[in-house]
PDB file of N, CA and C in Angstrom:
ATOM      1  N   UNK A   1       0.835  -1.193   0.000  1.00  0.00           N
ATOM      2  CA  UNK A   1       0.000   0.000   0.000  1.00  0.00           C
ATOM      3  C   UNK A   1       0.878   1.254   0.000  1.00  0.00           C
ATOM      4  N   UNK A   2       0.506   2.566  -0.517  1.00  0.00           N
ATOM      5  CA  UNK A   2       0.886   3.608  -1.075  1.00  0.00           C
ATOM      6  C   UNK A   2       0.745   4.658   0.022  1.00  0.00           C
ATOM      7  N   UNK A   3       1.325   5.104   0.685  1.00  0.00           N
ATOM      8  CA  UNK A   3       1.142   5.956   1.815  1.00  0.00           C
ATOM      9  C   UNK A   3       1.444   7.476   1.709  1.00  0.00           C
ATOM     10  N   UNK A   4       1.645   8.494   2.475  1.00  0.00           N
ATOM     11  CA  UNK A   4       2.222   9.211   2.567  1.00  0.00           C
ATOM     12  C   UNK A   4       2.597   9.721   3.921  1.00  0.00           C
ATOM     13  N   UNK A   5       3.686  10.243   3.960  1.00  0.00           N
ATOM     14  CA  UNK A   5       3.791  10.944   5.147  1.00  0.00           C
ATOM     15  C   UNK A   5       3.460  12.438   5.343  1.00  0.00           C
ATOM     16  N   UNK A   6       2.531  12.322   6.628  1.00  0.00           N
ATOM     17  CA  UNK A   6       2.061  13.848   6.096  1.00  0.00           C
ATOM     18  C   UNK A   6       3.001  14.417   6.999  1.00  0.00           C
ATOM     19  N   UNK A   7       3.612  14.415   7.637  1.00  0.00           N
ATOM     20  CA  UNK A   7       4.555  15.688   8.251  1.00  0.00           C
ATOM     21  C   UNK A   7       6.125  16.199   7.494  1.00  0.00           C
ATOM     22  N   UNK A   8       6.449  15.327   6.473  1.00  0.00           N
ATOM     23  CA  UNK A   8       6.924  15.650   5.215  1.00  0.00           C
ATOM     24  C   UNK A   8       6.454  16.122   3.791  1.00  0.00           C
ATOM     25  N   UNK A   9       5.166  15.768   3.286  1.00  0.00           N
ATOM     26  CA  UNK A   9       4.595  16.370   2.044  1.00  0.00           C
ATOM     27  C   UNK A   9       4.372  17.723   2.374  1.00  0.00           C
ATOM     28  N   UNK A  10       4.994  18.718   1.484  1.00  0.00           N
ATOM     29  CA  UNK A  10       4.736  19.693   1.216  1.00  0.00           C
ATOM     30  C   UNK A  10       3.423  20.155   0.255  1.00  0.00           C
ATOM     31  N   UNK A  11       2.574  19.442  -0.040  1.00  0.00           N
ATOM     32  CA  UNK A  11       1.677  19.449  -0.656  1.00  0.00           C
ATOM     33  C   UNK A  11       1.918  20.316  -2.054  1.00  0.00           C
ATOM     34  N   UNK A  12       2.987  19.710  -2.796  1.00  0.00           N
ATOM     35  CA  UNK A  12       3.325  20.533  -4.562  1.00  0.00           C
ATOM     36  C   UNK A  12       2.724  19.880  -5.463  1.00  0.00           C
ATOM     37  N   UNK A  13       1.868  18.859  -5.198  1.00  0.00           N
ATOM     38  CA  UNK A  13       0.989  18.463  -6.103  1.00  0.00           C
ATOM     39  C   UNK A  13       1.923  17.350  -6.743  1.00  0.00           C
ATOM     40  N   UNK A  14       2.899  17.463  -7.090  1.00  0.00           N
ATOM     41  CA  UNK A  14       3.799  16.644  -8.077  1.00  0.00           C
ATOM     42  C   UNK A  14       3.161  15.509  -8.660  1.00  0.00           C
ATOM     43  N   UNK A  15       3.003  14.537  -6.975  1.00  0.00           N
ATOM     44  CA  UNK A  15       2.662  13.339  -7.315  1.00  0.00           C
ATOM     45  C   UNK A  15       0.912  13.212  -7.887  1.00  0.00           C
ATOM     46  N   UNK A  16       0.147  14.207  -7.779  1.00  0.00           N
ATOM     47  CA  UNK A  16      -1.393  14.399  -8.183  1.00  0.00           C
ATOM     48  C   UNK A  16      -0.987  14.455 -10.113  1.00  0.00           C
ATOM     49  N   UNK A  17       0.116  15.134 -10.820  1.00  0.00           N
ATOM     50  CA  UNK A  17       0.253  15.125 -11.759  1.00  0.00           C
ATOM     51  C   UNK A  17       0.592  13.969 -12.706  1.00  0.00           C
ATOM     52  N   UNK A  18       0.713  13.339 -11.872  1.00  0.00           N
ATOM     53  CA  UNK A  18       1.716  12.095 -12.536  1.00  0.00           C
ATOM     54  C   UNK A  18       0.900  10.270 -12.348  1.00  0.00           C
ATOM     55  N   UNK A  19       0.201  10.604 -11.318  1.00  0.00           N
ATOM     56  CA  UNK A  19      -1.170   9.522 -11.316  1.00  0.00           C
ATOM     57  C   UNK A  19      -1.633   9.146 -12.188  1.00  0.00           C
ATOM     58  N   UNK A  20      -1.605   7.993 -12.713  1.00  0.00           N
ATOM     59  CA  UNK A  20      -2.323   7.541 -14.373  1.00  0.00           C
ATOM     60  C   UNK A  20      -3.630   7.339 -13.374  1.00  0.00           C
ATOM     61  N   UNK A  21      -3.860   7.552 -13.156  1.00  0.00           N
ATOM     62  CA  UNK A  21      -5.729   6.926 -12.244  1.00  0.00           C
ATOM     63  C   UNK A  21      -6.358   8.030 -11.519  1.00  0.00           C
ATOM     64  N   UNK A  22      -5.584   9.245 -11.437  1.00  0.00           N
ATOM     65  CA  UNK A  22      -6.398  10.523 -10.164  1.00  0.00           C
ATOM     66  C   UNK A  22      -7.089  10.266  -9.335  1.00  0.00           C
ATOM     67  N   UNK A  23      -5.829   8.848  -8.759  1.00  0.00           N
ATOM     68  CA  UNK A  23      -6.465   8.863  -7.062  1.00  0.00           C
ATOM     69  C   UNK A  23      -5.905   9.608  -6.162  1.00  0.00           C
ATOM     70  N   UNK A  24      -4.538  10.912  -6.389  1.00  0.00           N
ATOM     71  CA  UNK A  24      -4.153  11.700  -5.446  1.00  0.00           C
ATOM     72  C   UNK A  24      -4.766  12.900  -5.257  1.00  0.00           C
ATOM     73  N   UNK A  25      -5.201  13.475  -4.397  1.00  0.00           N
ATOM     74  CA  UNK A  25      -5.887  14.765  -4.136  1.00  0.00           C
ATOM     75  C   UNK A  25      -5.030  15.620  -3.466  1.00  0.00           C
ATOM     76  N   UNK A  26      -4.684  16.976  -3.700  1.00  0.00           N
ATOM     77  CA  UNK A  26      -3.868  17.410  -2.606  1.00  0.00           C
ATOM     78  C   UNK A  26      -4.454  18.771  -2.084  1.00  0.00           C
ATOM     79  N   UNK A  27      -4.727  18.651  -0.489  1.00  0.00           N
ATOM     80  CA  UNK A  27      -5.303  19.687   0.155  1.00  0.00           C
ATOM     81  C   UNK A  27      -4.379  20.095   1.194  1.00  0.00           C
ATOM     82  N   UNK A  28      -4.136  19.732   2.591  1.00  0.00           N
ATOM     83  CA  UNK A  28      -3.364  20.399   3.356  1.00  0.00           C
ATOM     84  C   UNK A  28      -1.835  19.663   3.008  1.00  0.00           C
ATOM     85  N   UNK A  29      -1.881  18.587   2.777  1.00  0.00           N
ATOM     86  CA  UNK A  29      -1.168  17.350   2.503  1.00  0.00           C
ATOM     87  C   UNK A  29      -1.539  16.120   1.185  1.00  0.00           C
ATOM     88  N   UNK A  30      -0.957  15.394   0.567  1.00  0.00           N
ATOM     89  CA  UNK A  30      -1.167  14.814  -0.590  1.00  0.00           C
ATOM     90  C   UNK A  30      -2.418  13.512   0.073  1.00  0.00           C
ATOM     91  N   UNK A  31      -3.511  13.319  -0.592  1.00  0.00           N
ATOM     92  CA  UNK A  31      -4.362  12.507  -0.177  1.00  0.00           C
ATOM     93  C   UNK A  31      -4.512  11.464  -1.344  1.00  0.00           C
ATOM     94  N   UNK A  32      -3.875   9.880  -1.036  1.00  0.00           N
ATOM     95  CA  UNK A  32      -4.435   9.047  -1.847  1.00  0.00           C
ATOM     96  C   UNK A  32      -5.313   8.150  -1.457  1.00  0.00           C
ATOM     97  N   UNK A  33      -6.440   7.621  -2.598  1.00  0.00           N
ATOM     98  CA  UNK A  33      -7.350   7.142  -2.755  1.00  0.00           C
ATOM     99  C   UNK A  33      -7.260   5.575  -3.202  1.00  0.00           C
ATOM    100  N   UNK A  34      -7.088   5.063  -1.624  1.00  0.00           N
ATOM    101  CA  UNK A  34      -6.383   3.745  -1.506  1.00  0.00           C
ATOM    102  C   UNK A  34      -7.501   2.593  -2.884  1.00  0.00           C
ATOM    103  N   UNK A  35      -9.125   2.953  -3.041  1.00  0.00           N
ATOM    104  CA  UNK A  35      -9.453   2.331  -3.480  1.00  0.00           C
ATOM    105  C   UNK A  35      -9.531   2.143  -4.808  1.00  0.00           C
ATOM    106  N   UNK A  36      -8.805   3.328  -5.575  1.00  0.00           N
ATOM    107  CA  UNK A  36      -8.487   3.582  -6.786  1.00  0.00           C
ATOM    108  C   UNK A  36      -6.910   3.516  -7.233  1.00  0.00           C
ATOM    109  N   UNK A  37      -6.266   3.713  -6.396  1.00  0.00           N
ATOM    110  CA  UNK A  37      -4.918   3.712  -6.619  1.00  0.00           C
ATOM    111  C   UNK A  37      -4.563   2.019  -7.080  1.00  0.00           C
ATOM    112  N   UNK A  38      -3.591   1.968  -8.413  1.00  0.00           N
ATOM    113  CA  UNK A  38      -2.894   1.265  -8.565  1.00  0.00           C
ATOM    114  C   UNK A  38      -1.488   0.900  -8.411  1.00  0.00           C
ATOM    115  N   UNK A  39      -1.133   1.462  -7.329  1.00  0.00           N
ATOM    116  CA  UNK A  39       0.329   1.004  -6.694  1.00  0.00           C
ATOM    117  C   UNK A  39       1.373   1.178  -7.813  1.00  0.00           C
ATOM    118  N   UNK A  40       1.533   2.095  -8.598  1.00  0.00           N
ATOM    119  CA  UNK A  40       2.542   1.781  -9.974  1.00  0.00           C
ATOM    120  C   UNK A  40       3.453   2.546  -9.322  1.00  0.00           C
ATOM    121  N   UNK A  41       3.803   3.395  -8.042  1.00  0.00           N
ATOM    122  CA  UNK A  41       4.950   3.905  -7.705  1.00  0.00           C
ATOM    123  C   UNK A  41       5.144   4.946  -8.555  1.00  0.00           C
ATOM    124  N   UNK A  42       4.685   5.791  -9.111  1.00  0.00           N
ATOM    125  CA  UNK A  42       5.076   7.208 -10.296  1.00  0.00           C
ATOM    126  C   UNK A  42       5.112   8.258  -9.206  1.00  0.00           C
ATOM    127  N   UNK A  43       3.807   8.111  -8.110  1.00  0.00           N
ATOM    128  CA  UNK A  43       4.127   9.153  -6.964  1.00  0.00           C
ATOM    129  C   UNK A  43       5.491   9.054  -6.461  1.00  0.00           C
ATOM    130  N   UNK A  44       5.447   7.590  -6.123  1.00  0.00           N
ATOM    131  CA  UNK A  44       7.256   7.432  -4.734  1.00  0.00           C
ATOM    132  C   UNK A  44       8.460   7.919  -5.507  1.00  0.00           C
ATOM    133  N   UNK A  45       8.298   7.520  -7.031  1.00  0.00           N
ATOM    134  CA  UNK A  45       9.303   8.405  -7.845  1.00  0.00           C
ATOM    135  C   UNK A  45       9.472   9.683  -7.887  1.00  0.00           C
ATOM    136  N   UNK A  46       8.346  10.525  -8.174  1.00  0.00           N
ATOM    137  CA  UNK A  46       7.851  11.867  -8.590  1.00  0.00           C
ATOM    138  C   UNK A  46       8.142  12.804  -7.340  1.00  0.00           C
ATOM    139  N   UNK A  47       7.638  12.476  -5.953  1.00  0.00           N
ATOM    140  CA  UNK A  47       7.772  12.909  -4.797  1.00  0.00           C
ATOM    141  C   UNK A  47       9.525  14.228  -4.593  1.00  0.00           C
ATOM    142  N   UNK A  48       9.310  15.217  -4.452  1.00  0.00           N
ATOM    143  CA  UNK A  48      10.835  15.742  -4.476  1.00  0.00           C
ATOM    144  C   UNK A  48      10.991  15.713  -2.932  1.00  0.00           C
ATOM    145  N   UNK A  49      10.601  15.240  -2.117  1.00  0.00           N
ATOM    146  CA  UNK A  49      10.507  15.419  -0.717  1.00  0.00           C
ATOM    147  C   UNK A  49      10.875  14.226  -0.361  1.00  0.00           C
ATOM    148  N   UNK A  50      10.575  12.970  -0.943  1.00  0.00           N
ATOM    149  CA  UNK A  50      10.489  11.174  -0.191  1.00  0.00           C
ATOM    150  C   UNK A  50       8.887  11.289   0.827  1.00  0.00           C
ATOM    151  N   UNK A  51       8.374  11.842   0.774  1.00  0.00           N
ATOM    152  CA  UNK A  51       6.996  11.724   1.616  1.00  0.00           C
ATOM    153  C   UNK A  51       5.921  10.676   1.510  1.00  0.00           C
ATOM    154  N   UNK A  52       6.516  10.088   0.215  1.00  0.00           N
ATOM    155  CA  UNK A  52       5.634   9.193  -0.243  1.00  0.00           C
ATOM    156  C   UNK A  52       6.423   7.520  -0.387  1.00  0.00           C
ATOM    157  N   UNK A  53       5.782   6.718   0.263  1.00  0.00           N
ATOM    158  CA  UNK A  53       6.221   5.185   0.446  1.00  0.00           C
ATOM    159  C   UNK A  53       5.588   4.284   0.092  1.00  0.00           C
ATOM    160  N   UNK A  54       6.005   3.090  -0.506  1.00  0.00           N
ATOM    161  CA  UNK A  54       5.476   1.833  -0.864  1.00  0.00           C
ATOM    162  C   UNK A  54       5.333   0.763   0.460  1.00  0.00           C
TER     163      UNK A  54
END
């Protein structure tokens, strides 16, 4: 599962751009949408922070 850490995301959207599925939302912090998300890792790549984990 695809997580994030919210006391590291800076919320830059990055990983919302790069989602083949637009299960990331980003409001105070990056929000994914565990039931849509397909785990392809483009966020954990994309991330310029590491906030985001497999």
């Amino acid at each position: 599962m695809v997580s994030v850490n919210d006391s590291e995301c800076t919320a830059c959207g990055a990983c919302a751009d790069v989602c083949p599925e637009g299960a990331i939302t980003v409001e105070d912090v990056a929000v994914i949408n565990a039931e849509v998300c397909i785990e392809c890792g483009l966020c954990v790549d994309e991330c310029p922070v590491s906030a985001i984990e497999e």
